[in-house]
N, C-alpha and C. Protein backbone atom coordinates (compact mmCIF):
# COMPACT_ATOMS: atom_id res chain seq x y z
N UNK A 1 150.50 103.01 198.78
CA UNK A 1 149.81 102.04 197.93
C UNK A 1 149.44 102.69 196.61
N UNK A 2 149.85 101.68 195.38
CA UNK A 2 149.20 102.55 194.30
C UNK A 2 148.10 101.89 193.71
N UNK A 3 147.18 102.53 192.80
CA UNK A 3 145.99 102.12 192.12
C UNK A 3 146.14 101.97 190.78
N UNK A 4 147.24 102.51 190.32
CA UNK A 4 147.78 102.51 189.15
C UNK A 4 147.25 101.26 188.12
N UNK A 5 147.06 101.10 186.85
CA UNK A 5 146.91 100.35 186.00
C UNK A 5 147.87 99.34 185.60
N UNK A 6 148.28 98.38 185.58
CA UNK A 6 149.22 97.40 184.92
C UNK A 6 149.14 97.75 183.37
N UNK A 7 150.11 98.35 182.93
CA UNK A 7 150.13 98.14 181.39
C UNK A 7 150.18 97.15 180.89
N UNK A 8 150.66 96.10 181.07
CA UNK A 8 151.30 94.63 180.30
C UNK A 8 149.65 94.19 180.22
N UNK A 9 148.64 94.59 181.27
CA UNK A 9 147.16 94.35 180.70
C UNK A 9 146.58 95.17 179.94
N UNK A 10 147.08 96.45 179.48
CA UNK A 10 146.43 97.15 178.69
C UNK A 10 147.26 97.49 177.21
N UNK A 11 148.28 96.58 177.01
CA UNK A 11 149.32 96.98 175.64
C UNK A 11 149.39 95.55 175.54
N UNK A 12 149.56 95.52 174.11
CA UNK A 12 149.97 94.30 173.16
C UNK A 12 151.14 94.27 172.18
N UNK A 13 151.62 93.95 171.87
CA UNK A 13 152.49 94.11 171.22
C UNK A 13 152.36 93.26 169.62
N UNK A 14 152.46 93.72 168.33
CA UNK A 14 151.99 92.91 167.77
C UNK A 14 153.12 91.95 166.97
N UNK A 15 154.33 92.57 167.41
CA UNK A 15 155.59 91.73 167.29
C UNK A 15 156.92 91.16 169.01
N UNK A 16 157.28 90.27 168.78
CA UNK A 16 157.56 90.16 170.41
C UNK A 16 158.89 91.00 170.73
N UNK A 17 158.87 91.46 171.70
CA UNK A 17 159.66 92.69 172.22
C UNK A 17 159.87 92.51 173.91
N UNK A 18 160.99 93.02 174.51
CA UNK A 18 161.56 93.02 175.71
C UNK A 18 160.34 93.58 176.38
N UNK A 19 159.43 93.28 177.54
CA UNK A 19 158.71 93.56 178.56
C UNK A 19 158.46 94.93 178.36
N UNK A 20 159.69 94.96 178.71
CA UNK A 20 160.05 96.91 179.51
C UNK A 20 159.45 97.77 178.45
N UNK A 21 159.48 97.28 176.93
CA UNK A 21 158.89 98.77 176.45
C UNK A 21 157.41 99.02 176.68
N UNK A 22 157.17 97.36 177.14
CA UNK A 22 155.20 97.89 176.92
C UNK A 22 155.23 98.55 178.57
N UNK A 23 155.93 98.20 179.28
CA UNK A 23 155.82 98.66 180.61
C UNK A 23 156.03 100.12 181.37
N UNK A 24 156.84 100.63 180.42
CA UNK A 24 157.14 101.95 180.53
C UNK A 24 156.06 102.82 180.12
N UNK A 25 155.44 103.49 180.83
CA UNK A 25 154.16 104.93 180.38
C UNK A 25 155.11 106.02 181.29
N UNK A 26 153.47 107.18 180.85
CA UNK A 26 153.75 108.27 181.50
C UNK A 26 152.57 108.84 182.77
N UNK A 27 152.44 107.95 183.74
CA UNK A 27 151.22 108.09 184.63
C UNK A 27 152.11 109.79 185.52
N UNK A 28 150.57 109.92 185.89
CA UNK A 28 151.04 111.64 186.91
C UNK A 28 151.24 110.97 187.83
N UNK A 29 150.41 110.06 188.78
CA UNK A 29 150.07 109.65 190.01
C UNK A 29 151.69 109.25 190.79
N UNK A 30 151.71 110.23 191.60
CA UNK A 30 153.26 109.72 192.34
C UNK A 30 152.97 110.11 193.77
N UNK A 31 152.89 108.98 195.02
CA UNK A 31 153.03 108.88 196.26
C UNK A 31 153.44 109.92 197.54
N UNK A 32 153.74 110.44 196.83
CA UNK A 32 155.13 111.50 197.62
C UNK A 32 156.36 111.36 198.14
N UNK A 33 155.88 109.94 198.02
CA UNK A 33 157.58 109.24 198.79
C UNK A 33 158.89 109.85 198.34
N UNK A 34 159.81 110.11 198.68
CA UNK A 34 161.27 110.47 198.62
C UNK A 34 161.75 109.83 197.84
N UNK A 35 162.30 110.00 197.18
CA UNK A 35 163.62 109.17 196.25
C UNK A 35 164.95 109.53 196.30
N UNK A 36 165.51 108.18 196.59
CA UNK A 36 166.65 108.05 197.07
C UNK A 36 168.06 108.86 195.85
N UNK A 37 169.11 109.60 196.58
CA UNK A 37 170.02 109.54 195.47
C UNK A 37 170.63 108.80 194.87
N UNK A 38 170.65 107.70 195.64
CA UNK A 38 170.67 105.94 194.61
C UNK A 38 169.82 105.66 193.27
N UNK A 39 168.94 105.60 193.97
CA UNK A 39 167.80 105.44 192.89
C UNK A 39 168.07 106.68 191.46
N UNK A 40 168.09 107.42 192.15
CA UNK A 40 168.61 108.68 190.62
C UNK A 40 169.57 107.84 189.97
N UNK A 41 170.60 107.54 190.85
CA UNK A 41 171.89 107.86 189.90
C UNK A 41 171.88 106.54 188.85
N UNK A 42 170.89 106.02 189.46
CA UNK A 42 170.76 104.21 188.74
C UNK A 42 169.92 104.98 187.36
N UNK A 43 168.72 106.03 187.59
CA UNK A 43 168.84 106.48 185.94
C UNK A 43 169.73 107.22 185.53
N UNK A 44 170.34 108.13 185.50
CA UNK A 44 171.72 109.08 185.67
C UNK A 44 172.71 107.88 184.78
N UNK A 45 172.54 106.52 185.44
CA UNK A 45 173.79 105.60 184.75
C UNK A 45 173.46 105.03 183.70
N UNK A 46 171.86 105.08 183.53
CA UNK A 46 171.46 104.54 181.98
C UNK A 46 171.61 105.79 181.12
N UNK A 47 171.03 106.26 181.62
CA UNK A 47 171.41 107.62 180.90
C UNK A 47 172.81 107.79 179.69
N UNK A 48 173.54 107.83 180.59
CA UNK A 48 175.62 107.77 180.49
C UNK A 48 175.84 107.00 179.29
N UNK A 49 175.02 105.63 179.21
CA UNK A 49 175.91 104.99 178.11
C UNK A 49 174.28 104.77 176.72
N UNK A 50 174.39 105.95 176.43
CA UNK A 50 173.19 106.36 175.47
C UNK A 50 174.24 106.40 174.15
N UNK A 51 174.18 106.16 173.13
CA UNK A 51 174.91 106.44 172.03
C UNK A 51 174.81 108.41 171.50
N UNK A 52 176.02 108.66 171.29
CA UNK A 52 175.61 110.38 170.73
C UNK A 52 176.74 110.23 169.85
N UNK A 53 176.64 111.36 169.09
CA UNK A 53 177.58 111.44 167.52
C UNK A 53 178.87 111.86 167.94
N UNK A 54 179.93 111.28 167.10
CA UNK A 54 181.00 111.28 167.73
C UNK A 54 181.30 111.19 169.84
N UNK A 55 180.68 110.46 169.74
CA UNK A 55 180.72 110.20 171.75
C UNK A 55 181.10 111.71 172.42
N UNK A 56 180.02 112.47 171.82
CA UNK A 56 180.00 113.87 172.04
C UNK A 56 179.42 113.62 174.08
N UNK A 57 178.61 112.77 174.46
CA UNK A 57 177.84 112.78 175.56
C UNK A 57 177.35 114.31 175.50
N UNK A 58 176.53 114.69 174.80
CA UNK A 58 176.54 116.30 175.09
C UNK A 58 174.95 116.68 176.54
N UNK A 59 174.57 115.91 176.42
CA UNK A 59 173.36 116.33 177.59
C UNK A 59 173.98 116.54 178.55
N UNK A 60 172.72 117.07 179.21
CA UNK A 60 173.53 117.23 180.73
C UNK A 60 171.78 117.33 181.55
N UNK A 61 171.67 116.81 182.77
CA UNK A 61 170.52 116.73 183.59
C UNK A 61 171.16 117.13 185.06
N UNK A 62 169.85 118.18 185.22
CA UNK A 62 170.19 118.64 186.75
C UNK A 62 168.87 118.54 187.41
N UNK A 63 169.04 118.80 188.46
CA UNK A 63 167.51 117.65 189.00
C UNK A 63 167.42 118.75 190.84
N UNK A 64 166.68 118.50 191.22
CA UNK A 64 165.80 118.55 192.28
C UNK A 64 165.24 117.41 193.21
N UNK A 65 165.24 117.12 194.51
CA UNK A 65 164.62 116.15 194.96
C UNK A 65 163.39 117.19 196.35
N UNK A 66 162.49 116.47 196.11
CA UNK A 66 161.17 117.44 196.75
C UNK A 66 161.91 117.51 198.27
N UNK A 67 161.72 118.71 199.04
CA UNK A 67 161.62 119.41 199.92
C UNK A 67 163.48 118.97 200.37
N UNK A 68 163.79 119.57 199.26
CA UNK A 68 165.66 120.13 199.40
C UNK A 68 165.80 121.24 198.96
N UNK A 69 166.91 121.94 199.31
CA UNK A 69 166.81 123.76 198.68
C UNK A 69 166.45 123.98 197.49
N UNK A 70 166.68 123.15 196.79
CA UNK A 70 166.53 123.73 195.06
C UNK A 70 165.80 123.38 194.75
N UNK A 71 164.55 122.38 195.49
CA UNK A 71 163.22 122.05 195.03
C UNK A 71 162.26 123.29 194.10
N UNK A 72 161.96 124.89 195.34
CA UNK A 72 161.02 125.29 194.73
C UNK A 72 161.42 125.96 193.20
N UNK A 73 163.16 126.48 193.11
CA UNK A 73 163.40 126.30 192.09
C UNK A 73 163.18 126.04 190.92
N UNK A 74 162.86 124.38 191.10
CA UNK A 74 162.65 123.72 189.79
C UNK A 74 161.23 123.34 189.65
N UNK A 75 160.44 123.72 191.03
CA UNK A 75 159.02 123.55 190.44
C UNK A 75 158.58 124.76 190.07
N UNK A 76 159.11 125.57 190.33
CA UNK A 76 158.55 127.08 189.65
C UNK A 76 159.24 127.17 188.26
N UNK A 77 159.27 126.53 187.41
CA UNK A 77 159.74 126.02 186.04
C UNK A 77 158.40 125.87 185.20
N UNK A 78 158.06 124.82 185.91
CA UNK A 78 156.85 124.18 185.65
C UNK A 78 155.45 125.06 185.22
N UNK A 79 154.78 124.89 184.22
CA UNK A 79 153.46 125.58 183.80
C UNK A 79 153.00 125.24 184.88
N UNK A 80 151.53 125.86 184.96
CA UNK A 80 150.78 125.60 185.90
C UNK A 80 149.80 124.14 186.04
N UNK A 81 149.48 123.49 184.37
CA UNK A 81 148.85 122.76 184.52
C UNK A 81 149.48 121.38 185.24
N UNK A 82 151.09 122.04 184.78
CA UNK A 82 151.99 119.91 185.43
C UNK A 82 152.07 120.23 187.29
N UNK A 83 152.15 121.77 187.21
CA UNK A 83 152.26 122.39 188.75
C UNK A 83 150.54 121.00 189.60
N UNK A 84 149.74 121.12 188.51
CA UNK A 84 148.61 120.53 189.49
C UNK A 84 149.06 119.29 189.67
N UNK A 85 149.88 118.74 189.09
CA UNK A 85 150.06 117.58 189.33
C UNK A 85 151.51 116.68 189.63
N UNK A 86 151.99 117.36 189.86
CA UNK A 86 153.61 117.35 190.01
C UNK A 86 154.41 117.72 191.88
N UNK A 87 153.48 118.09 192.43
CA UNK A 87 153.78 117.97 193.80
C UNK A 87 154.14 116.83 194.43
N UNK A 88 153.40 115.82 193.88
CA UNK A 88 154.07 114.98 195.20
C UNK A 88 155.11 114.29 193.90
N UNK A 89 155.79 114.58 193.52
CA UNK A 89 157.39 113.89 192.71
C UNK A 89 158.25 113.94 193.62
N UNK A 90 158.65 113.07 193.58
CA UNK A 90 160.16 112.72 194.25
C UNK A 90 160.91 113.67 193.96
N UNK A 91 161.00 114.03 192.59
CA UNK A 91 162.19 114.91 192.00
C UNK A 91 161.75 114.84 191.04
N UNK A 92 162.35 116.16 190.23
CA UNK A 92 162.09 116.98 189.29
C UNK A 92 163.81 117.53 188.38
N UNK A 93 163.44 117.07 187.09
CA UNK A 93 165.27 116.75 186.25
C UNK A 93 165.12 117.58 184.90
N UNK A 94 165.10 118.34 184.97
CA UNK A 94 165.84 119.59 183.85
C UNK A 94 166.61 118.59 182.37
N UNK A 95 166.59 118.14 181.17
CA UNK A 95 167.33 118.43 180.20
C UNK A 95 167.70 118.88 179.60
N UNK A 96 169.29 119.14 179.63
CA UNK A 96 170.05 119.88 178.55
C UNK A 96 170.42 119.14 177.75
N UNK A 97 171.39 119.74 176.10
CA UNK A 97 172.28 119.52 175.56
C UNK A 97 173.24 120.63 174.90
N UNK A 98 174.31 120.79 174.89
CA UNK A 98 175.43 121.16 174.13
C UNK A 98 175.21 121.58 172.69
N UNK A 99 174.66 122.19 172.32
CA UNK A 99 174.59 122.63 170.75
C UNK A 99 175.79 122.26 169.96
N UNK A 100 176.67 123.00 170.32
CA UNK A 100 178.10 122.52 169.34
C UNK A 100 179.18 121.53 169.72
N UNK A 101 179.63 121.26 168.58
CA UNK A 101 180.62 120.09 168.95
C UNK A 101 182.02 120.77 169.56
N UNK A 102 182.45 119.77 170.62
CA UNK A 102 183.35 120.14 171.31
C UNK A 102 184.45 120.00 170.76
N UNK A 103 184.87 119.16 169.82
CA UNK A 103 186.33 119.12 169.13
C UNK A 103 186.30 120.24 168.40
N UNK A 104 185.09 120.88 167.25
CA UNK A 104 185.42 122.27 166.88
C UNK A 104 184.55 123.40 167.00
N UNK A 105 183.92 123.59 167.92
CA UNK A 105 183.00 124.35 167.78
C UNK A 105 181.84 124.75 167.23
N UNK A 106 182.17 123.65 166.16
CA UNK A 106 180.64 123.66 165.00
C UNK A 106 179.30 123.20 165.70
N UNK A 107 177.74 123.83 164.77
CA UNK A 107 177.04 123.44 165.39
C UNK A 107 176.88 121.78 165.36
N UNK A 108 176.02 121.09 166.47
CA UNK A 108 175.79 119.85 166.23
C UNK A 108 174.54 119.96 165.77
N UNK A 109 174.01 119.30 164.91
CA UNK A 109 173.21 119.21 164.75
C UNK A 109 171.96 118.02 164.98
N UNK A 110 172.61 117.27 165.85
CA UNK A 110 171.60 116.23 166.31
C UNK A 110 171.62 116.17 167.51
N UNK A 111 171.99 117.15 168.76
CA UNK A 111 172.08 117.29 169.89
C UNK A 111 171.01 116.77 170.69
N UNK A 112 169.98 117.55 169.88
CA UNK A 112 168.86 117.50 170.67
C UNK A 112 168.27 115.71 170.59
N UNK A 113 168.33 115.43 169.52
CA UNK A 113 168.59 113.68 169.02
C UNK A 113 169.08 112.99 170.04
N UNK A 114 170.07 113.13 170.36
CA UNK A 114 171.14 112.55 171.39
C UNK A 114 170.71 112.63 172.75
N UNK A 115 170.07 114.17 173.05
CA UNK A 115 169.79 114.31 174.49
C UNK A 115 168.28 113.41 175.11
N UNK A 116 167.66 113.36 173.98
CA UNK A 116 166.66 112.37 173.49
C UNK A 116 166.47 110.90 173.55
N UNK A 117 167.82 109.92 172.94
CA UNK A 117 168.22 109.24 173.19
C UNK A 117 168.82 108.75 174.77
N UNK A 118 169.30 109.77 175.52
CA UNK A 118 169.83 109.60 177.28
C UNK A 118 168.92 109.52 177.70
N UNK A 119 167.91 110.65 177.45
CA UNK A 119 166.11 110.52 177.90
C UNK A 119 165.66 109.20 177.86
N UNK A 120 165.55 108.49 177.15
CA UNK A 120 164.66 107.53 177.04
C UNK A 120 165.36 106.52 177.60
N UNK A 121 166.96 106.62 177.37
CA UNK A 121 167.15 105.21 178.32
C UNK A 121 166.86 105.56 179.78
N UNK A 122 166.91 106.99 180.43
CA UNK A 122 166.22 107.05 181.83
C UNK A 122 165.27 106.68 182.41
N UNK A 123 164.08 106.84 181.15
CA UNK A 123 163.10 106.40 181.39
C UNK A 123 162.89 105.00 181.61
N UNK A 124 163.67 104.39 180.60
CA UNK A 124 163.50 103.03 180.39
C UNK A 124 163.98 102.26 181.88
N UNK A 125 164.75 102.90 182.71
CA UNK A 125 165.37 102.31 183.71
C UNK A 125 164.73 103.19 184.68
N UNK A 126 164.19 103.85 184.81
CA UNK A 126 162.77 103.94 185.59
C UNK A 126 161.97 102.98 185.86
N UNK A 127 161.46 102.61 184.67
CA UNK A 127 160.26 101.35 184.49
C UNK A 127 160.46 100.21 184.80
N UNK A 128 162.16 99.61 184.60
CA UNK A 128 162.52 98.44 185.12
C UNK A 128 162.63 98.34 186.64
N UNK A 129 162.89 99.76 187.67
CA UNK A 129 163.03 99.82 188.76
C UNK A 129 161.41 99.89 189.67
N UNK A 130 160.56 100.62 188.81
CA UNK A 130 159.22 100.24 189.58
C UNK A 130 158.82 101.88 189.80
N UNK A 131 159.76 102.99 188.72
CA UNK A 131 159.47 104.23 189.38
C UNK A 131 158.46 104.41 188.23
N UNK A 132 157.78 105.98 188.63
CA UNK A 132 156.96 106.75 187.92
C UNK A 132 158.21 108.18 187.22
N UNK A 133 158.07 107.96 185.94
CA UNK A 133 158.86 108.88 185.19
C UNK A 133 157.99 109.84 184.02
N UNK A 134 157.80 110.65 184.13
CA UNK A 134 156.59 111.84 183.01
C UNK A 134 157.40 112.99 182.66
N UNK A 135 157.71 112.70 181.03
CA UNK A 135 158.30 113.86 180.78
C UNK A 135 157.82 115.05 180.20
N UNK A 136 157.39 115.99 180.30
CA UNK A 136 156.86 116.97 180.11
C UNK A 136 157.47 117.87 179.22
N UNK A 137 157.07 118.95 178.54
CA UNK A 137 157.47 119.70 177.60
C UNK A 137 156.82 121.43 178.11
N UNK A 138 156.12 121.11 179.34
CA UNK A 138 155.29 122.60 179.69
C UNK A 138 156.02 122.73 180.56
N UNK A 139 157.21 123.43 180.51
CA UNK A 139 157.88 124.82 181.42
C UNK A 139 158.50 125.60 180.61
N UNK A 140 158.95 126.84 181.29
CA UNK A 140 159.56 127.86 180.88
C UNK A 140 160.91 127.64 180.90
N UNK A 141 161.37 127.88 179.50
CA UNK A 141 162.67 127.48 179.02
C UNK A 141 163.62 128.19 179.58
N UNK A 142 163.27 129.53 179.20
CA UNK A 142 164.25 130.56 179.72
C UNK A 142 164.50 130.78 180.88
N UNK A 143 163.14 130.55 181.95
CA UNK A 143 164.35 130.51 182.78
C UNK A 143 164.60 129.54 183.34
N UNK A 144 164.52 128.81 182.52
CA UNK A 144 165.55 127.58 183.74
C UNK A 144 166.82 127.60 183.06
N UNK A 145 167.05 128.53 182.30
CA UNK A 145 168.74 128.77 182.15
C UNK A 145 169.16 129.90 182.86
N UNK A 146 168.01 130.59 182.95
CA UNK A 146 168.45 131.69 183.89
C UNK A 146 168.63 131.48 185.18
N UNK A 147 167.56 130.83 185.94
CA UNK A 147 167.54 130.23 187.68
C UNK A 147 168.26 129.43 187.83
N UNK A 148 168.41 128.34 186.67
CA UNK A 148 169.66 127.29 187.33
C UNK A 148 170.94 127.53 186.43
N UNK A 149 171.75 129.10 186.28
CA UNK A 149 172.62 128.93 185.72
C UNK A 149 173.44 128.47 185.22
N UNK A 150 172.49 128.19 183.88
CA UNK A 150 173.37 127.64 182.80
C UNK A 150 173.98 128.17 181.49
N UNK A 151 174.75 128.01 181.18
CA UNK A 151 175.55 129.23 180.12
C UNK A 151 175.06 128.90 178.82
N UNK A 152 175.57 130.17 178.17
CA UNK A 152 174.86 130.14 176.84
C UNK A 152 175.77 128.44 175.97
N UNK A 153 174.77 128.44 174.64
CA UNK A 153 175.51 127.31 174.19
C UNK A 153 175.08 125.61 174.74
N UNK A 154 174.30 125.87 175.74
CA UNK A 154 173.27 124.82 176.00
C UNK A 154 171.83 124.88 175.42
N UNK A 155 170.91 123.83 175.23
CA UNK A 155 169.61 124.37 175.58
C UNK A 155 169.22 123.58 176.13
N UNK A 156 167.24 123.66 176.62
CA UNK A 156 166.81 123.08 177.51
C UNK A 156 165.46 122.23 176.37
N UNK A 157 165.21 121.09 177.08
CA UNK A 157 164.77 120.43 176.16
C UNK A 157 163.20 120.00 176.68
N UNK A 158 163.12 119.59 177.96
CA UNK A 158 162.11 119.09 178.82
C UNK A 158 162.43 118.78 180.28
N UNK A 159 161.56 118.52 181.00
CA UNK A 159 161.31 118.39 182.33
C UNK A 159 160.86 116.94 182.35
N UNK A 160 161.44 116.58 183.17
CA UNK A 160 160.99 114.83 183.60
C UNK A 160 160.38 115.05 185.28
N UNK A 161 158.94 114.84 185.50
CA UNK A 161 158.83 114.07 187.09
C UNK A 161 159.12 112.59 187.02
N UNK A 162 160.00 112.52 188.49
CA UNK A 162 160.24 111.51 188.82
C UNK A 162 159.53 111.13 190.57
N UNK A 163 158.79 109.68 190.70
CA UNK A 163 158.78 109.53 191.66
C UNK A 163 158.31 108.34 192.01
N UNK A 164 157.86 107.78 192.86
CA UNK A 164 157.16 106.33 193.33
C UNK A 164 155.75 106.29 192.74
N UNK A 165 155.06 105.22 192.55
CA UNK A 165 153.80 105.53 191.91
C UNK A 165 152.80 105.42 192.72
N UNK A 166 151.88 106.58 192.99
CA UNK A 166 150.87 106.76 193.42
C UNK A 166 149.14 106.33 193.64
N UNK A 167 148.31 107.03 193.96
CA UNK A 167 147.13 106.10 193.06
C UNK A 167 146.28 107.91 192.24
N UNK A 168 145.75 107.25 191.25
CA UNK A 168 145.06 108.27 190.52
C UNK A 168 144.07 109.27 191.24
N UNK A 169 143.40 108.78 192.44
CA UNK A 169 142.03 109.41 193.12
C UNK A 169 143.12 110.38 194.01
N UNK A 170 143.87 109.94 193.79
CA UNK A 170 144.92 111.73 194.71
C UNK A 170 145.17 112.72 193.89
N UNK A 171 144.83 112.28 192.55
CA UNK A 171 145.34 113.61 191.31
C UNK A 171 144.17 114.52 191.46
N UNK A 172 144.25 115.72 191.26
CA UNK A 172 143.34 116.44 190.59
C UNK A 172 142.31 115.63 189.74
N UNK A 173 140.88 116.20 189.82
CA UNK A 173 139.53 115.53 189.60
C UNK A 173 139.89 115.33 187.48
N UNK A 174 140.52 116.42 187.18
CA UNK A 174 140.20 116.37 185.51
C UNK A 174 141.65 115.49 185.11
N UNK A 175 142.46 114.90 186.32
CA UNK A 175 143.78 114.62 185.67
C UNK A 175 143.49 112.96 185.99
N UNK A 176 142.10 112.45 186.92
CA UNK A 176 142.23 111.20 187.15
C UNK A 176 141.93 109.89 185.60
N UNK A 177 141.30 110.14 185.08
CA UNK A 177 140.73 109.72 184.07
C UNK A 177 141.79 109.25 182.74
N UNK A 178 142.97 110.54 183.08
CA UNK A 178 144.04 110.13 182.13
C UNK A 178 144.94 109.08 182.46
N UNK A 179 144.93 108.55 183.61
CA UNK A 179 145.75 107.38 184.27
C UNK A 179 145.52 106.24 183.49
N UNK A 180 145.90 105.90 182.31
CA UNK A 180 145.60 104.96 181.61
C UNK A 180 146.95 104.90 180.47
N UNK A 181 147.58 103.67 180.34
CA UNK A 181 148.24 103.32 179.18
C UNK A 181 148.12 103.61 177.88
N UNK A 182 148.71 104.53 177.24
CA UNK A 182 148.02 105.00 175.90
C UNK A 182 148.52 103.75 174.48
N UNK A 183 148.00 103.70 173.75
CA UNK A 183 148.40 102.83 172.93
C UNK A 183 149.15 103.10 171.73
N UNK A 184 149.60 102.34 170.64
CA UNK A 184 150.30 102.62 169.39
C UNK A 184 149.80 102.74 168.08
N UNK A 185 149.94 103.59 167.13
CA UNK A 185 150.06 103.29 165.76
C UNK A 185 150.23 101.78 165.30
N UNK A 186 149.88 101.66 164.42
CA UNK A 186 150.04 100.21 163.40
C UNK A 186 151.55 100.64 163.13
N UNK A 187 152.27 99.72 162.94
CA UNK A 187 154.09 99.67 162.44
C UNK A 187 153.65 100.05 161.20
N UNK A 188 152.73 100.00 160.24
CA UNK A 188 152.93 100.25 158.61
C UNK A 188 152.24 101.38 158.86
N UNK A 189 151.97 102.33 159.43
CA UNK A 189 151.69 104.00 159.77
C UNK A 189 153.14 104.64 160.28
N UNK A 190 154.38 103.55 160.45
CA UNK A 190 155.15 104.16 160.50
C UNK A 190 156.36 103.45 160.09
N UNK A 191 156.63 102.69 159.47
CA UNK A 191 157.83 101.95 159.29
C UNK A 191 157.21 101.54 157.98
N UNK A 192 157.46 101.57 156.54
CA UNK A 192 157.46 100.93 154.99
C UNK A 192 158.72 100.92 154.45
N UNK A 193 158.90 99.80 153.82
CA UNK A 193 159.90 99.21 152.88
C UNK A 193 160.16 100.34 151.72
N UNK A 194 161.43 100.86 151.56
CA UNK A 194 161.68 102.00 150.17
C UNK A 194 160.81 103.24 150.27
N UNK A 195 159.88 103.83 149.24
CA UNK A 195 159.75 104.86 149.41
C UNK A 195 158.36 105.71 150.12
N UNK A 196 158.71 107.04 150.72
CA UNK A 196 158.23 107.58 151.80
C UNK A 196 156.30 107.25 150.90
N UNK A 197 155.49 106.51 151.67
CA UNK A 197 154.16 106.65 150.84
C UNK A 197 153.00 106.86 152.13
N UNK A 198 153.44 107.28 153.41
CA UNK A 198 152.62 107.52 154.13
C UNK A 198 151.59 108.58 153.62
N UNK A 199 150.28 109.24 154.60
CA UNK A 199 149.28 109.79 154.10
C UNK A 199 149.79 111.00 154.76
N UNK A 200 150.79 111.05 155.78
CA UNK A 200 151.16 112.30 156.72
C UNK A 200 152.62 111.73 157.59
């Protein structure tokens, strides 16, 4: 059972937009339940048809599902603070991308753009399925090229938990409080007509 918050009650939108974006957050709270390799591959397939420059597809995601061999693996990645809260995930998904372009070797330079772009449609098809998806930026880079051998010429970008959604009073005491829908900028703090006149 989860306790979780309904976003669609706590986000507005101030122009009308598809459901799913107000619906998609980043809650910790995940059940422990198992997740199916179905269920992955259904983000895995949003993922796939992400737009990248020249249809480079350059990401690449390798993943973990809790209590399979390569679990402690990929939670020993993890800082300590997502460690408090990242146990009961279903699974746990590594992003890469490809630095250079594969037709000549040159660098790409929007890789990380691109791997970014697969990201978010995962997420996004997370949220339509009913999962809990949190992508994180606190682990150790290095080695998760080192432990999950990956060759030079990649890099690593972030860590996604994935899992069923939980309720908040199972998190850690200082992590319950953050279980809440965060909100947006005004569009004219980030989107103006011609030239750049923001304050930052």
């Amino acid at each position: 059972m989860t306790n979780l918050p309904n976003p669609l009650e706590h986000r507005k939108s101030d122009h009308p937009v598809e459901e799913l974006f107000l619906k998609r957050w980043s809650p910790r709270a995940m059940s422990g339940e198992s997740v199916e390799l179905e269920s992955l591959n259904r983000l895995f397939e949003a993922a796939r048809w992400a737009p990248s420059t020249y249809n480079e597809q350059e990401w690449r995601f390798l993943f973990a599902r809790n209590q399979t061999a390569h679990w402690s693996t990929f939670f020993d990645l993890l800082g300590e603070a997502n460690q408090a809260w990242c146990q009961k995930a279903g699974a746990l998904v590594v992003v890469f991308s490809r630095d250079k372009f594969t037709k000549n070797g040159k660098p790409n330079p929007v890789h990380q753009f691109d791997a970014g772009l697969a990201t978010q449609n995962l997420l996004l098809q997370a949220a339509s399925i009913g999962l809990v998806a949190h992508p994180m930026a606190g682990f150790d880079r290095g080695a998760s090229k080192r432990d999950l051998n990956v060759p030079d010429g990649f890099d690593p970008h972030c860590m996604i938990a994935i899992g069923h959604p939980g309720s908040p009073e199972d998190l850690p005491e200082n992590y319950q409080s953050l279980e809440q829908p965060s909100g947006r900028k005004p569009i004219d703090s980030i989107a103006r007509e011609g030239m750049f006149t923001f304050d930052e």
